[in-house]
Protein backbone atom coordinates (compact mmCIF):
# COMPACT_ATOMS: atom_id res chain seq x y z
CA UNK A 1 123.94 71.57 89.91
CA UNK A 2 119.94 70.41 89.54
CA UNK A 3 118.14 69.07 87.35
CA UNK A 4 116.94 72.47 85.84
CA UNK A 5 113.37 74.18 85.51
CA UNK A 6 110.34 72.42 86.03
CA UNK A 7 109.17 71.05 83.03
CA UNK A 8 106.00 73.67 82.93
CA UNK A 9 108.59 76.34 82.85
CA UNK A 10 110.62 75.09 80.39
CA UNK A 11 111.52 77.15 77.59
CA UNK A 12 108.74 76.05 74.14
CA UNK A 13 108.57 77.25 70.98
CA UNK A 14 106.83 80.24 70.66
CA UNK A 15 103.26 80.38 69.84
CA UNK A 16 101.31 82.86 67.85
CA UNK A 17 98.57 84.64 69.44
CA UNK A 18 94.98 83.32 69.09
CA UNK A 19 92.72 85.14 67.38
CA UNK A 20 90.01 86.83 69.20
CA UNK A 21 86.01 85.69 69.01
CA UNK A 22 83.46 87.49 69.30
CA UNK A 23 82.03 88.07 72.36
CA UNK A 24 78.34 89.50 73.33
CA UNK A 25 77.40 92.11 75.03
CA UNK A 26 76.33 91.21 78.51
CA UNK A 27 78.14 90.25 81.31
CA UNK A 28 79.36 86.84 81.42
CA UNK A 29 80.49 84.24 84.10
CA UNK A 30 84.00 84.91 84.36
CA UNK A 31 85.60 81.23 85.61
CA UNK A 32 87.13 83.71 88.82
CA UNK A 33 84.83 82.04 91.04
CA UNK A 34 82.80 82.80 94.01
CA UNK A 35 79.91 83.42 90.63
CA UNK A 36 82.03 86.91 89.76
CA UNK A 37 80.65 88.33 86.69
CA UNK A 38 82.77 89.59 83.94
CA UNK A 39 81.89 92.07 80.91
CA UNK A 40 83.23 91.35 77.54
CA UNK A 41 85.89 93.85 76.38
CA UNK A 42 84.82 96.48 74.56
CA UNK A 43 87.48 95.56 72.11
CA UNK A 44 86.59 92.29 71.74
CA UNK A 45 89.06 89.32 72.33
CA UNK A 46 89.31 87.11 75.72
CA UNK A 47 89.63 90.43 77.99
CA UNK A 48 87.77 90.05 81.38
CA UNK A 49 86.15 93.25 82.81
CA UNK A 50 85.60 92.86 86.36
CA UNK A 51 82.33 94.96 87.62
CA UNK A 52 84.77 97.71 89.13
CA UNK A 53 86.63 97.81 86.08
CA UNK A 54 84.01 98.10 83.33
CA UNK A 55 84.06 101.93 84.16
CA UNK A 56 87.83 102.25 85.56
CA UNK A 57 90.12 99.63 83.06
CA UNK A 58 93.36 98.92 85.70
CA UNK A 59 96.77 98.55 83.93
CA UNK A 60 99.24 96.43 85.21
CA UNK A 61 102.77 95.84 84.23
CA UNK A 62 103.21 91.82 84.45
CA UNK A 63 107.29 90.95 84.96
CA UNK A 64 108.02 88.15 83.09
CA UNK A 65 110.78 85.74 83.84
CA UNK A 66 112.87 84.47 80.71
CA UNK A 67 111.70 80.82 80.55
CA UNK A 68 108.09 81.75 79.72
CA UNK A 69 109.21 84.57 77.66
CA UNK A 70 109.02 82.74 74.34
CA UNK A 71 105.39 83.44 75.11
CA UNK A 72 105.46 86.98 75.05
CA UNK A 73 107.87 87.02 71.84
CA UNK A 74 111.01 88.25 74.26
CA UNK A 75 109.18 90.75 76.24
CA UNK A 76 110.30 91.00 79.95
CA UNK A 77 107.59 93.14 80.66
CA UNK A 78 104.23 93.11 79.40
CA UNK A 79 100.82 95.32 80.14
CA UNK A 80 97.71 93.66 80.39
CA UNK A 81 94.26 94.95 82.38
CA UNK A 82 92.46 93.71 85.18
CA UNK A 83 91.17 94.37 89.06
CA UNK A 84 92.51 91.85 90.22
CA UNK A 85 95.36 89.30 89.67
CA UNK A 86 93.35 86.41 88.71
CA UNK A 87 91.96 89.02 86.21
CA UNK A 88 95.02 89.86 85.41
CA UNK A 89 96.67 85.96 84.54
CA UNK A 90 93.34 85.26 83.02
CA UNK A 91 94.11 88.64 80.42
CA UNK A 92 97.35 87.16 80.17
CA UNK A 93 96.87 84.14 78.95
CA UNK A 94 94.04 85.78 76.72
CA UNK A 95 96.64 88.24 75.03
CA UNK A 96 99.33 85.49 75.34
CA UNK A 97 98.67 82.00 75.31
CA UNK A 98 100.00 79.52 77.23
CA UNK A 99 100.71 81.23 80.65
CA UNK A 100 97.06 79.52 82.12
CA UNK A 101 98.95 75.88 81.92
CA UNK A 102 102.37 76.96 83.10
CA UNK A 103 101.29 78.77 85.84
CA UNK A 104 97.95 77.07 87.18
CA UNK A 105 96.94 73.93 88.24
CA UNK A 106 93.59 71.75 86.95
CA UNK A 107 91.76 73.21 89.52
CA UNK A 108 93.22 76.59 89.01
CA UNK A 109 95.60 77.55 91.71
CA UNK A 110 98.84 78.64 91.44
CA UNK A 111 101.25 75.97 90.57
CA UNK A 112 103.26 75.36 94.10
CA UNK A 113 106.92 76.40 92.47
CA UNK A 114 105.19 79.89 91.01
CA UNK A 115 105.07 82.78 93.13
CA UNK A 116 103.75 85.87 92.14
CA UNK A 117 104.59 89.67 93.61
CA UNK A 118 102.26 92.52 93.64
CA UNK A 119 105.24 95.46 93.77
CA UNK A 120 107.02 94.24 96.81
CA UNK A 121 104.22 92.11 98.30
CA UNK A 122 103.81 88.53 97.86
CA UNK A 123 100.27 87.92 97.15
CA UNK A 124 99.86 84.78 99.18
CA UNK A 125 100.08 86.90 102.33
CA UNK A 126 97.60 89.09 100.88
CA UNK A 127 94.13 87.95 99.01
CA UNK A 128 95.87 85.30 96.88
CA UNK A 129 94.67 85.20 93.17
CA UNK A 130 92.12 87.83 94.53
CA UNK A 131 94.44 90.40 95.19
CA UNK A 132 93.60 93.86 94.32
CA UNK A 133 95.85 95.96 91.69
CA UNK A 134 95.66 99.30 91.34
CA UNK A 135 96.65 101.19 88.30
CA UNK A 136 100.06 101.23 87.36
CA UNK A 137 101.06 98.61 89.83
CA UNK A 138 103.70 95.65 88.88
CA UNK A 139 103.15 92.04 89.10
CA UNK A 140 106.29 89.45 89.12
CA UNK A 141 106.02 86.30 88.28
CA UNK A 142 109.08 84.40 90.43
CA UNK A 143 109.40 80.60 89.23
CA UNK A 144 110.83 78.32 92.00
CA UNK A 145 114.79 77.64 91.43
CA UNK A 146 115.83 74.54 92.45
CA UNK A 147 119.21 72.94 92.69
CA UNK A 148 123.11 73.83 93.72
CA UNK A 149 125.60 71.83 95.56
């Protein structure tokens, strides 16, 4: 049998959610890269609107496995908004905390043990992080699992 999860996956103790700041108006660098610009949720809170979405908000269900459920307070299945999935993780982490530093690295790609489905599709055979999602569509994220005899 291994060792067990990676260390970043490990079940924590659960964390409250942050509370929201105040955000202005105007549209705002969004950290996505490639100098994407993001508007503030009209709701307020760490939301990212991508440009398409401002008008057209894009629900997603995110899957979530059960050692970074203690993050969502149980929930296997969570909805969050955004365009794209590095919208998407980004909103995540926003609603949730503590996703952004399980699943990324530093430089903010995908941790190599995380894998991450858009419906069927694996999104590193697609756009990566800058996969499209359209309305209603699920995104898994699949931890590595290591060990066995």
């Amino acid at each position: 049998m291994g060792p067990g999860p990676p260390a970043d996956l490990a079940p924590g103790p659960a964390r409250a959610a942050r509370p929201s700041p105040p955000v202005a108006a105007r549209p705002r660098a969004s950290g996505l890269g490639g100098g994407t610009l993001a508007w503030p949720d009209p709701g307020g809170g760490d939301r990212i609107l991508s440009p398409c979405e401002k008008d057209n908000p894009v629900a997603v269900t995110v899957r979530v496995p059960g050692p970074l459920r203690t993050l969502t307070g149980g929930a296997a299945e969570v909805e969050v908004e955004g365009g794209t999935v590095a919208e998407a993780l980004t909103n995540l982490d926003g609603r949730y905390p503590g996703f952004a530093a399980r699943l990324h690295e530093p430089d903010g790609q995908l941790k190599a043990f995380v894998t991450l489905y858009r419906n069927d599709e694996d999104i590193r055979f697609a756009d990566g992080l800058g996969t499209s999602l359209a309305d209603g569509d699920d995104l898994s994220i699949v931890p590595a699992v290591a060990g066995g005899d």
